[in-house]
PDB file of N, CA and C in Angstrom:
ATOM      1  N   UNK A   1      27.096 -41.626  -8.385  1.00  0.00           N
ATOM      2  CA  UNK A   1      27.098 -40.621  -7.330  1.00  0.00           C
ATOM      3  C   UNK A   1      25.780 -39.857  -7.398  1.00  0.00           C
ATOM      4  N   UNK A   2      25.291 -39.836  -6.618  1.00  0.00           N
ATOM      5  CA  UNK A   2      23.770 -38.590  -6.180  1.00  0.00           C
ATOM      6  C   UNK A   2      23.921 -37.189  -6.847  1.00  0.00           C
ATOM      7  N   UNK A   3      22.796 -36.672  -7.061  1.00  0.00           N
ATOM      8  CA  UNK A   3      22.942 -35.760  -7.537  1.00  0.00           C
ATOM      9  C   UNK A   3      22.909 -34.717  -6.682  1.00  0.00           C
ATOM     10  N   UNK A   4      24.258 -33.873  -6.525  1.00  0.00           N
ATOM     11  CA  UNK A   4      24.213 -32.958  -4.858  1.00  0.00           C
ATOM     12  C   UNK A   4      24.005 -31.688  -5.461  1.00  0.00           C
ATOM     13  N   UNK A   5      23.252 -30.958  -4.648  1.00  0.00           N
ATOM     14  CA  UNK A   5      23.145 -29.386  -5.124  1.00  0.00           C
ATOM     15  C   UNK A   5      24.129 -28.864  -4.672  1.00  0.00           C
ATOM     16  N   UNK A   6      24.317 -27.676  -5.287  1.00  0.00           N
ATOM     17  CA  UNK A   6      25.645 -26.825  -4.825  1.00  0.00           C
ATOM     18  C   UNK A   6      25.039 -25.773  -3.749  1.00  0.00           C
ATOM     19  N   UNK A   7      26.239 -25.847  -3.011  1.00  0.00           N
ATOM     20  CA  UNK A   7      25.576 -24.801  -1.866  1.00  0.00           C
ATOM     21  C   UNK A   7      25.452 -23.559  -2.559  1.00  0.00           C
ATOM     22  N   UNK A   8      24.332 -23.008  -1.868  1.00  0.00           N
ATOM     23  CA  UNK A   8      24.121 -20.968  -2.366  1.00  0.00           C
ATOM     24  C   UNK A   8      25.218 -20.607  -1.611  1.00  0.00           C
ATOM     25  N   UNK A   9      25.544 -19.229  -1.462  1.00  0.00           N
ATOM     26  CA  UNK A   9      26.175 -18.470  -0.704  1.00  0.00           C
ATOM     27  C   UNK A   9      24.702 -17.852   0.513  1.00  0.00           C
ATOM     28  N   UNK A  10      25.222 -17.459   1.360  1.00  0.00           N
ATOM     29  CA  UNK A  10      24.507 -17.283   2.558  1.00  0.00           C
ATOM     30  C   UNK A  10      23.551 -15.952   1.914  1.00  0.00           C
ATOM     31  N   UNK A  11      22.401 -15.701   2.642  1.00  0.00           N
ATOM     32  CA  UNK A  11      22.181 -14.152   2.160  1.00  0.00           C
ATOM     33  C   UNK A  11      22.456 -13.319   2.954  1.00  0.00           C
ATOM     34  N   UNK A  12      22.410 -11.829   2.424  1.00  0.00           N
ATOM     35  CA  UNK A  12      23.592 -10.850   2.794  1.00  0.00           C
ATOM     36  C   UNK A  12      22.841 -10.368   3.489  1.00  0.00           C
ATOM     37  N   UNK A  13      23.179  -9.442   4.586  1.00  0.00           N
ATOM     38  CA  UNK A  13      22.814  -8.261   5.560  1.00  0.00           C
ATOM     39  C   UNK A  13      21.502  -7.889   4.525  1.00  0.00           C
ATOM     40  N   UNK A  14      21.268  -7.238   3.290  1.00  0.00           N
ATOM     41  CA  UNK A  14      20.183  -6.607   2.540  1.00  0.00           C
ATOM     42  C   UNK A  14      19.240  -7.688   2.909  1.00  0.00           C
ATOM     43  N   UNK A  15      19.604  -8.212   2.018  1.00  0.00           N
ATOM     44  CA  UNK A  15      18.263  -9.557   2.245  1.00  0.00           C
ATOM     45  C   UNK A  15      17.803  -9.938   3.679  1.00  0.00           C
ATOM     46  N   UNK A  16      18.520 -10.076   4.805  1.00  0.00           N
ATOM     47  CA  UNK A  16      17.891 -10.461   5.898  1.00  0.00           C
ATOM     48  C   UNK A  16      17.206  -9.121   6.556  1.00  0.00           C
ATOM     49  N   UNK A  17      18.206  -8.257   6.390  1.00  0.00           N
ATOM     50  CA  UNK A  17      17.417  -7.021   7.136  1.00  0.00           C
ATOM     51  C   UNK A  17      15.550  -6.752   6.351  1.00  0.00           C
ATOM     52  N   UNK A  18      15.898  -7.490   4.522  1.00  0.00           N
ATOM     53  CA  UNK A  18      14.231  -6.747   4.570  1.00  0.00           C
ATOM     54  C   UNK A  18      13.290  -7.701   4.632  1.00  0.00           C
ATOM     55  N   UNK A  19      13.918  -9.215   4.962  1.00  0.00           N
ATOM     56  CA  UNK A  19      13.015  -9.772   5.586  1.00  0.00           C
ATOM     57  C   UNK A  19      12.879 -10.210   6.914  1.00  0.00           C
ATOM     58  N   UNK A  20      13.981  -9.750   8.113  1.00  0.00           N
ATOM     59  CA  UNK A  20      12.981  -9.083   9.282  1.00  0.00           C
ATOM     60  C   UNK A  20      12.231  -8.018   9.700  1.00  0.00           C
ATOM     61  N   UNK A  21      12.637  -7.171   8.487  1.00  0.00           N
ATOM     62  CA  UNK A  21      11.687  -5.918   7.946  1.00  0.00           C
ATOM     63  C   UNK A  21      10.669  -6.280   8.116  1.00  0.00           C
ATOM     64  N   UNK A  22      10.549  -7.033   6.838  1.00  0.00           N
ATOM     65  CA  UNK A  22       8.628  -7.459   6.530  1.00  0.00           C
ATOM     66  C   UNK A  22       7.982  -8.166   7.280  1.00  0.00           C
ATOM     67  N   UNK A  23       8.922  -9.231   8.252  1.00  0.00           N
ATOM     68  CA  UNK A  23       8.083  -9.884   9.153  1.00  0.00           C
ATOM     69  C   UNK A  23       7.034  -9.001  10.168  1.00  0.00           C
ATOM     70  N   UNK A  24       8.005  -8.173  10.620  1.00  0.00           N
ATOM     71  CA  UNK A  24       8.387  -6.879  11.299  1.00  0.00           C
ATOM     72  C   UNK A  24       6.613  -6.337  11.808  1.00  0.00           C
ATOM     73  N   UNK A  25       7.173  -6.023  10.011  1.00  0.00           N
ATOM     74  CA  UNK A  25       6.021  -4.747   9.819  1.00  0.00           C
ATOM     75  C   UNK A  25       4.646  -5.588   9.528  1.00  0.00           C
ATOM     76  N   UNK A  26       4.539  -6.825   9.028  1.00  0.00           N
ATOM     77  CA  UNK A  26       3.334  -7.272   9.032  1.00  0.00           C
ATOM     78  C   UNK A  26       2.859  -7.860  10.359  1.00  0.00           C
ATOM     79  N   UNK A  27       3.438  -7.870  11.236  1.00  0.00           N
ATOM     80  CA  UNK A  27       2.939  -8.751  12.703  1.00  0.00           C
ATOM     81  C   UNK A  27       2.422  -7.670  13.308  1.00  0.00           C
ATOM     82  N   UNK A  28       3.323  -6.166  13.394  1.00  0.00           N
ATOM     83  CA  UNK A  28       2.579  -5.034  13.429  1.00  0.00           C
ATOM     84  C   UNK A  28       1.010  -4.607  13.167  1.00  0.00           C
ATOM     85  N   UNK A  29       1.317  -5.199  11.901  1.00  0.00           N
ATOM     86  CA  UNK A  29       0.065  -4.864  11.303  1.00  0.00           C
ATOM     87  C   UNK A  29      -1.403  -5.628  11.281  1.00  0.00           C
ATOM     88  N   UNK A  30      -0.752  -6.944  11.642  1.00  0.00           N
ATOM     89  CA  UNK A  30      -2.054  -8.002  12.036  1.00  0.00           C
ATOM     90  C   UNK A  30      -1.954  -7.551  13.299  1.00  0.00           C
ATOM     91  N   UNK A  31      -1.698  -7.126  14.163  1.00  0.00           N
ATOM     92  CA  UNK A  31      -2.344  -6.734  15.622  1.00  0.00           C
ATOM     93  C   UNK A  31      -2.713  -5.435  15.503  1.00  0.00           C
ATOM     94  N   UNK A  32      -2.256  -5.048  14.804  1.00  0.00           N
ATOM     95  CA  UNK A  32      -3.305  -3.399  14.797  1.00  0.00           C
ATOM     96  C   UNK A  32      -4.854  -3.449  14.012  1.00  0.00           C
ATOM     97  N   UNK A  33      -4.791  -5.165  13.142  1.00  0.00           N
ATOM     98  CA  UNK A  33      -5.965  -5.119  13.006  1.00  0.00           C
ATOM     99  C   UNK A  33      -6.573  -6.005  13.906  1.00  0.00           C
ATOM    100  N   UNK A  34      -6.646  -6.826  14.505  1.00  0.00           N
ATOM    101  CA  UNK A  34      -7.002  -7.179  15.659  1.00  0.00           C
ATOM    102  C   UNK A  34      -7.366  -6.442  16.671  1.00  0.00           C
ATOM    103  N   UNK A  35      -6.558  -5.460  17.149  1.00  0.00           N
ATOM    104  CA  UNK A  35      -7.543  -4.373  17.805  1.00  0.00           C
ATOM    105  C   UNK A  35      -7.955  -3.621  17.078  1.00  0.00           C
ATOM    106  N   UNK A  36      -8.486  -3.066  15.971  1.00  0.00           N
ATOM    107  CA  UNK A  36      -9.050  -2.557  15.651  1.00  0.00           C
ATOM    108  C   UNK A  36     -10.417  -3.319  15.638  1.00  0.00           C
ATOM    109  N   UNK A  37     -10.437  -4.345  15.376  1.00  0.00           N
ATOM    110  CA  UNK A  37     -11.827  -5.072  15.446  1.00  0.00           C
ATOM    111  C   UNK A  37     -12.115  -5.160  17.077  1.00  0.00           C
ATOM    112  N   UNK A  38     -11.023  -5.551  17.624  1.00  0.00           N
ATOM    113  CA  UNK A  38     -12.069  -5.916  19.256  1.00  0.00           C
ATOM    114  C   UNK A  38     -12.585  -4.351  19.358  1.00  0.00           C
ATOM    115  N   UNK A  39     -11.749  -2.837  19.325  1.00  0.00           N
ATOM    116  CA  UNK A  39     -12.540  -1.577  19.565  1.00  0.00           C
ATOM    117  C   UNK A  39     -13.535  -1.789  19.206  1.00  0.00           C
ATOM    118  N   UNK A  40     -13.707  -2.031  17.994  1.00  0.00           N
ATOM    119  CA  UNK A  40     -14.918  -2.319  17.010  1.00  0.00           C
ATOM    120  C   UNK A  40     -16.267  -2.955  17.579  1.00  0.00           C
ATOM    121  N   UNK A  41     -15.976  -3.775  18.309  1.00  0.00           N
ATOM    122  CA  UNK A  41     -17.055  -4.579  18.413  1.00  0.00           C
ATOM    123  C   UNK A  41     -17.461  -4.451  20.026  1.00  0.00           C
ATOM    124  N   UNK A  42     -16.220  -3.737  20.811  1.00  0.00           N
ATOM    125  CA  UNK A  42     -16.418  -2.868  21.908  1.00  0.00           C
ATOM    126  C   UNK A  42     -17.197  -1.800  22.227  1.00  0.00           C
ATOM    127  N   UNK A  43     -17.935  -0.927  20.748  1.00  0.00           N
ATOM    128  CA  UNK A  43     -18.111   0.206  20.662  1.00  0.00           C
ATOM    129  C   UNK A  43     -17.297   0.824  21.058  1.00  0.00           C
ATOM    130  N   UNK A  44     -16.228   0.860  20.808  1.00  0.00           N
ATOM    131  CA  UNK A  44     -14.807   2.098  21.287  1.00  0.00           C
ATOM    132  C   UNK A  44     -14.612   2.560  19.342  1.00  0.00           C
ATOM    133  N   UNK A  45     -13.772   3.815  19.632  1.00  0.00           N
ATOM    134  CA  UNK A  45     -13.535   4.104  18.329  1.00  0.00           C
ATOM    135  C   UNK A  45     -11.812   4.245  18.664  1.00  0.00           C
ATOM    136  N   UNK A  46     -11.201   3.116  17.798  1.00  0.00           N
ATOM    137  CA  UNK A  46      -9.930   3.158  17.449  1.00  0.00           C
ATOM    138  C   UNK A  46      -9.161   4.571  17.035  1.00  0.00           C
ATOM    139  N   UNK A  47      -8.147   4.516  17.733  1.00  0.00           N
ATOM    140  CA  UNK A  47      -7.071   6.043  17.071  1.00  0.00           C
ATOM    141  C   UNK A  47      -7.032   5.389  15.710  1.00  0.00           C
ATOM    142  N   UNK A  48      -6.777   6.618  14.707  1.00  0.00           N
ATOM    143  CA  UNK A  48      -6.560   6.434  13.498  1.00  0.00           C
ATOM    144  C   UNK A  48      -5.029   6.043  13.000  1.00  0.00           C
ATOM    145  N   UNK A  49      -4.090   5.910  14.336  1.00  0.00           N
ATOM    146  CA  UNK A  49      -2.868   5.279  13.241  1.00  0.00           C
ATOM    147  C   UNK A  49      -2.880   3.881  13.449  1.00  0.00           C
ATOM    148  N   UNK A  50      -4.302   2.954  14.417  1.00  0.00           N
ATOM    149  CA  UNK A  50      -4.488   1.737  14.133  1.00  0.00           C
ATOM    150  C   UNK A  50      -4.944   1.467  12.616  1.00  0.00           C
ATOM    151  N   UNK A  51      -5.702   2.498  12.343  1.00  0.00           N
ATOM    152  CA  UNK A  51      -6.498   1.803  10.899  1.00  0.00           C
ATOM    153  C   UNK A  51      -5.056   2.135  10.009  1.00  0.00           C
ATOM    154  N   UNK A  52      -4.167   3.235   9.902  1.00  0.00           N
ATOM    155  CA  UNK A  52      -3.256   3.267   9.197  1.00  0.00           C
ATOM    156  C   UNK A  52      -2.335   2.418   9.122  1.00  0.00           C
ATOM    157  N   UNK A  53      -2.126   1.772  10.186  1.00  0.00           N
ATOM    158  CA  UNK A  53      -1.242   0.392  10.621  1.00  0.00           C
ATOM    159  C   UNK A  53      -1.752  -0.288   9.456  1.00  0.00           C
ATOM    160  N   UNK A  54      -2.991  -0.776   9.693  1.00  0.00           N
ATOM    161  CA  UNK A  54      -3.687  -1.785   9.769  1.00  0.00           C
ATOM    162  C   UNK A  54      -4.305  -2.058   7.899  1.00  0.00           C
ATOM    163  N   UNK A  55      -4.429  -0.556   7.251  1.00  0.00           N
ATOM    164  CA  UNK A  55      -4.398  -0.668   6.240  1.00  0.00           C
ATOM    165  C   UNK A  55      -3.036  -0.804   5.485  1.00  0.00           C
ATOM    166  N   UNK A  56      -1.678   0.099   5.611  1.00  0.00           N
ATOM    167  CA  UNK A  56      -0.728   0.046   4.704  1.00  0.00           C
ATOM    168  C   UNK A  56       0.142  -0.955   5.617  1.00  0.00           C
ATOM    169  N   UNK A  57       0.384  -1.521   6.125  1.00  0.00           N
ATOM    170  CA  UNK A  57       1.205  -2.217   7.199  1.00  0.00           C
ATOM    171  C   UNK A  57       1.085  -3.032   6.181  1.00  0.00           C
ATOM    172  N   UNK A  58       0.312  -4.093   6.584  1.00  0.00           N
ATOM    173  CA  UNK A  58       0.559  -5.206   5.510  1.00  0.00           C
ATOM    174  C   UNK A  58       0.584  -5.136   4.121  1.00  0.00           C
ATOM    175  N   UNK A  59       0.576  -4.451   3.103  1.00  0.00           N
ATOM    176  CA  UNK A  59       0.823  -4.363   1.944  1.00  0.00           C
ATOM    177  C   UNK A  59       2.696  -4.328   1.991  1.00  0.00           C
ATOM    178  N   UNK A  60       2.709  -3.550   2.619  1.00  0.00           N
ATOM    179  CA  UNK A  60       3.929  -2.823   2.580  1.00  0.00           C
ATOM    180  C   UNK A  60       5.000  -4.214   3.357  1.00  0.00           C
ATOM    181  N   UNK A  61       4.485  -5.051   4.129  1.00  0.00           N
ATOM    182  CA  UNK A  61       4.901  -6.045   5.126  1.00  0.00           C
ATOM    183  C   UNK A  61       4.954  -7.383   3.884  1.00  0.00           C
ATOM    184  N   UNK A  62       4.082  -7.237   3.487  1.00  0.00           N
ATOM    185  CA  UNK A  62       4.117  -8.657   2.029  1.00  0.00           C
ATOM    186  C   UNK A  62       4.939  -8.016   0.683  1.00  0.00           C
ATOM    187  N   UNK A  63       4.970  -6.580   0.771  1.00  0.00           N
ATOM    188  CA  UNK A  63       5.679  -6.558  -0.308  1.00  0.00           C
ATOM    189  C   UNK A  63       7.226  -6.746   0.135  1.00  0.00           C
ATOM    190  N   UNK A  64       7.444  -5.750   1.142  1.00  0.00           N
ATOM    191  CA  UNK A  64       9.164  -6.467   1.718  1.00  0.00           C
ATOM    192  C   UNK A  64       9.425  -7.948   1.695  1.00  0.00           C
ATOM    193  N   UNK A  65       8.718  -9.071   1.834  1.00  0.00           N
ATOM    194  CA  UNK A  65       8.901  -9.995   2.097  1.00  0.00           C
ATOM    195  C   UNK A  65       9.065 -10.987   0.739  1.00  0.00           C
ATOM    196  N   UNK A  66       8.257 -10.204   0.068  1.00  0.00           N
ATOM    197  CA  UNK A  66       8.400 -10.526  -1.731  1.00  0.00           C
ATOM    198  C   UNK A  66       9.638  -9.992  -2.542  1.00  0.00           C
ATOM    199  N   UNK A  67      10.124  -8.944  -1.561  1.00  0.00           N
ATOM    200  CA  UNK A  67      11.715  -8.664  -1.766  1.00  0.00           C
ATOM    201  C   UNK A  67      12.598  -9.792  -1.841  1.00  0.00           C
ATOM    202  N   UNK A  68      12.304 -10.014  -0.772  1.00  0.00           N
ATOM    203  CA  UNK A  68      13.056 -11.135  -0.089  1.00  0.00           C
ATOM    204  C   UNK A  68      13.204 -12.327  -0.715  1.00  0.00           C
ATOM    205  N   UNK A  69      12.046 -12.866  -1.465  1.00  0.00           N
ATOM    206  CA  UNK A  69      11.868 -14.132  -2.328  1.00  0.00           C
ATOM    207  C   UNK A  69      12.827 -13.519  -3.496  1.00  0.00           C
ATOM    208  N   UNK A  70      12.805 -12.471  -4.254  1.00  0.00           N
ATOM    209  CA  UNK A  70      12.831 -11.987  -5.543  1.00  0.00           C
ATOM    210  C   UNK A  70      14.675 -11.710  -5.244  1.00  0.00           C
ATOM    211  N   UNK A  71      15.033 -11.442  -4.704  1.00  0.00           N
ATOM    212  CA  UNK A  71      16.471 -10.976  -3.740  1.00  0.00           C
ATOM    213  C   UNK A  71      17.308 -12.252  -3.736  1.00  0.00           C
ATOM    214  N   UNK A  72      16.227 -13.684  -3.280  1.00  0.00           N
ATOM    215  CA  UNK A  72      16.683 -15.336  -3.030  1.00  0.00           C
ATOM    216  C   UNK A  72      16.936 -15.506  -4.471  1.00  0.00           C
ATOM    217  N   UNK A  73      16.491 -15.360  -5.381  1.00  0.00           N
ATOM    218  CA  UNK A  73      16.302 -16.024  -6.797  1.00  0.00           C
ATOM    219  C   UNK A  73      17.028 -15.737  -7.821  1.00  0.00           C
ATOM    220  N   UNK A  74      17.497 -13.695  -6.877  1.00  0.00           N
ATOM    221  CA  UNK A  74      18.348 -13.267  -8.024  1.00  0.00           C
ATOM    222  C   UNK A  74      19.676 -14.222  -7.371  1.00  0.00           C
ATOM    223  N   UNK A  75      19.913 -14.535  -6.022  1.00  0.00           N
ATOM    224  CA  UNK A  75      21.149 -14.939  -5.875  1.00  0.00           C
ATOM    225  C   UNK A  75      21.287 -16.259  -6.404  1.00  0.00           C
ATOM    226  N   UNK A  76      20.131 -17.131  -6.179  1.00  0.00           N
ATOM    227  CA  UNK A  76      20.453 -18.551  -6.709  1.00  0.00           C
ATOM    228  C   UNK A  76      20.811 -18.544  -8.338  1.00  0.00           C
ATOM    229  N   UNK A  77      20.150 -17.568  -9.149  1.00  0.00           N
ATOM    230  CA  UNK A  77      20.907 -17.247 -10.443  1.00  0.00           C
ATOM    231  C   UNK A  77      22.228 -17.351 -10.933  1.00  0.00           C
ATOM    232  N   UNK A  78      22.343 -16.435  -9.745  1.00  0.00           N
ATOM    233  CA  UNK A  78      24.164 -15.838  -9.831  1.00  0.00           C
ATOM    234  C   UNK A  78      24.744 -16.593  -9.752  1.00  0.00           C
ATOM    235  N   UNK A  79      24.524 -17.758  -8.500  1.00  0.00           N
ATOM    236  CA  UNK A  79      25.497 -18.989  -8.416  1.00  0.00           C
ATOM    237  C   UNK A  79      25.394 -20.106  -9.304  1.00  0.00           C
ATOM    238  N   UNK A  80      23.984 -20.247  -9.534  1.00  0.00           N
ATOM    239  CA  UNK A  80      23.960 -21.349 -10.765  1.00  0.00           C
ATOM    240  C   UNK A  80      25.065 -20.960 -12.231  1.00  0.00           C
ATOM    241  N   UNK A  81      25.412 -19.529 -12.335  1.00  0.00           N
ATOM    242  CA  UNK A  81      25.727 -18.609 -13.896  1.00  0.00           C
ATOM    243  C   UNK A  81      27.570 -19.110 -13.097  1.00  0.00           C
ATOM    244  N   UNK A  82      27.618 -18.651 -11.684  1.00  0.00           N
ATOM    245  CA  UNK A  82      29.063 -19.301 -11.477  1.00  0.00           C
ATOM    246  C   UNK A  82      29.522 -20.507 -11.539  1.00  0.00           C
ATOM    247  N   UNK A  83      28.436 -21.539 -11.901  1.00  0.00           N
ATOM    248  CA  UNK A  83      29.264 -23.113 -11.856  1.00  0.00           C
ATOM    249  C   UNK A  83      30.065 -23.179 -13.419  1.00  0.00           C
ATOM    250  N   UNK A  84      30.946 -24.746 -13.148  1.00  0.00           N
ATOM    251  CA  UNK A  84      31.266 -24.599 -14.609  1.00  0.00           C
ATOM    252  C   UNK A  84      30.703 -25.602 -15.555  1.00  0.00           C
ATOM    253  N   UNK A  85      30.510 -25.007 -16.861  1.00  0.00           N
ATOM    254  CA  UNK A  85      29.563 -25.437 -17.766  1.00  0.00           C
ATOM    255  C   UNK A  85      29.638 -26.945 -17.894  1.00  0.00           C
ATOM    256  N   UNK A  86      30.421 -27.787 -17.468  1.00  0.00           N
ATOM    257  CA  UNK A  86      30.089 -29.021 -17.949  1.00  0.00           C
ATOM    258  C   UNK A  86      29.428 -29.637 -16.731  1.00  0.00           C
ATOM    259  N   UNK A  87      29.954 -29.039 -15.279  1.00  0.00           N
ATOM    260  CA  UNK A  87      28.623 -29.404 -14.417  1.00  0.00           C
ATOM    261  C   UNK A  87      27.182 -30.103 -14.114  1.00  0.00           C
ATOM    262  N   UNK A  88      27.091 -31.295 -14.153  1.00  0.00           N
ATOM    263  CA  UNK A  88      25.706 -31.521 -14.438  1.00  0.00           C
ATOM    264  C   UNK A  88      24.995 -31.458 -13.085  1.00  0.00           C
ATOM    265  N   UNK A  89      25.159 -30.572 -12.117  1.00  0.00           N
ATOM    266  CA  UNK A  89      24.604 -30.460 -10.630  1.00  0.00           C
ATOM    267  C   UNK A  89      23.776 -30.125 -10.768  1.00  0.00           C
TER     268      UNK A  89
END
């Protein structure tokens, strides 16, 4: 017989909410730097909550999203710790 993985359990409301969070907030944030460069190169001077976007947005957008990985791994843990020990899945 093949060797079948065991299904995970789905992820929960936490986990999805902070990674449409982070998608969220980093798509935000790559278009606030995007215009900030076309102003830029417009000679226009950008409002300053583009550069604020544009600087903490994505930190903050990759770190939610690194939640999200770290959130996946604690669950695949959990379920691997629930099989039973003679299991060779």
């Amino acid at each position: 017989m093949p060797d079948v993985p065991a299904a995970l359990p789905a992820p929960g409301p936490l986990s999805r909410g902070v990674l449409i969070l982070g998608v969220a907030v980093t798509a935000v944030s790559f278009v606030a730097l995007l215009l900030v460069l076309v102003l830029y190169f417009a000679d226009t001077v950008p409002h300053a909550s583009l550069y604020w976007l544009s600087l903490w947005g994505l930190p903050i957008g990759f770190v939610l999203m690194l939640s999200y990985v770290l959130l996946a791994l604690r669950r695949r843990q959990h379920a691997r710790r629930l099989r039973v020990p003679g299991d060779r899945r």
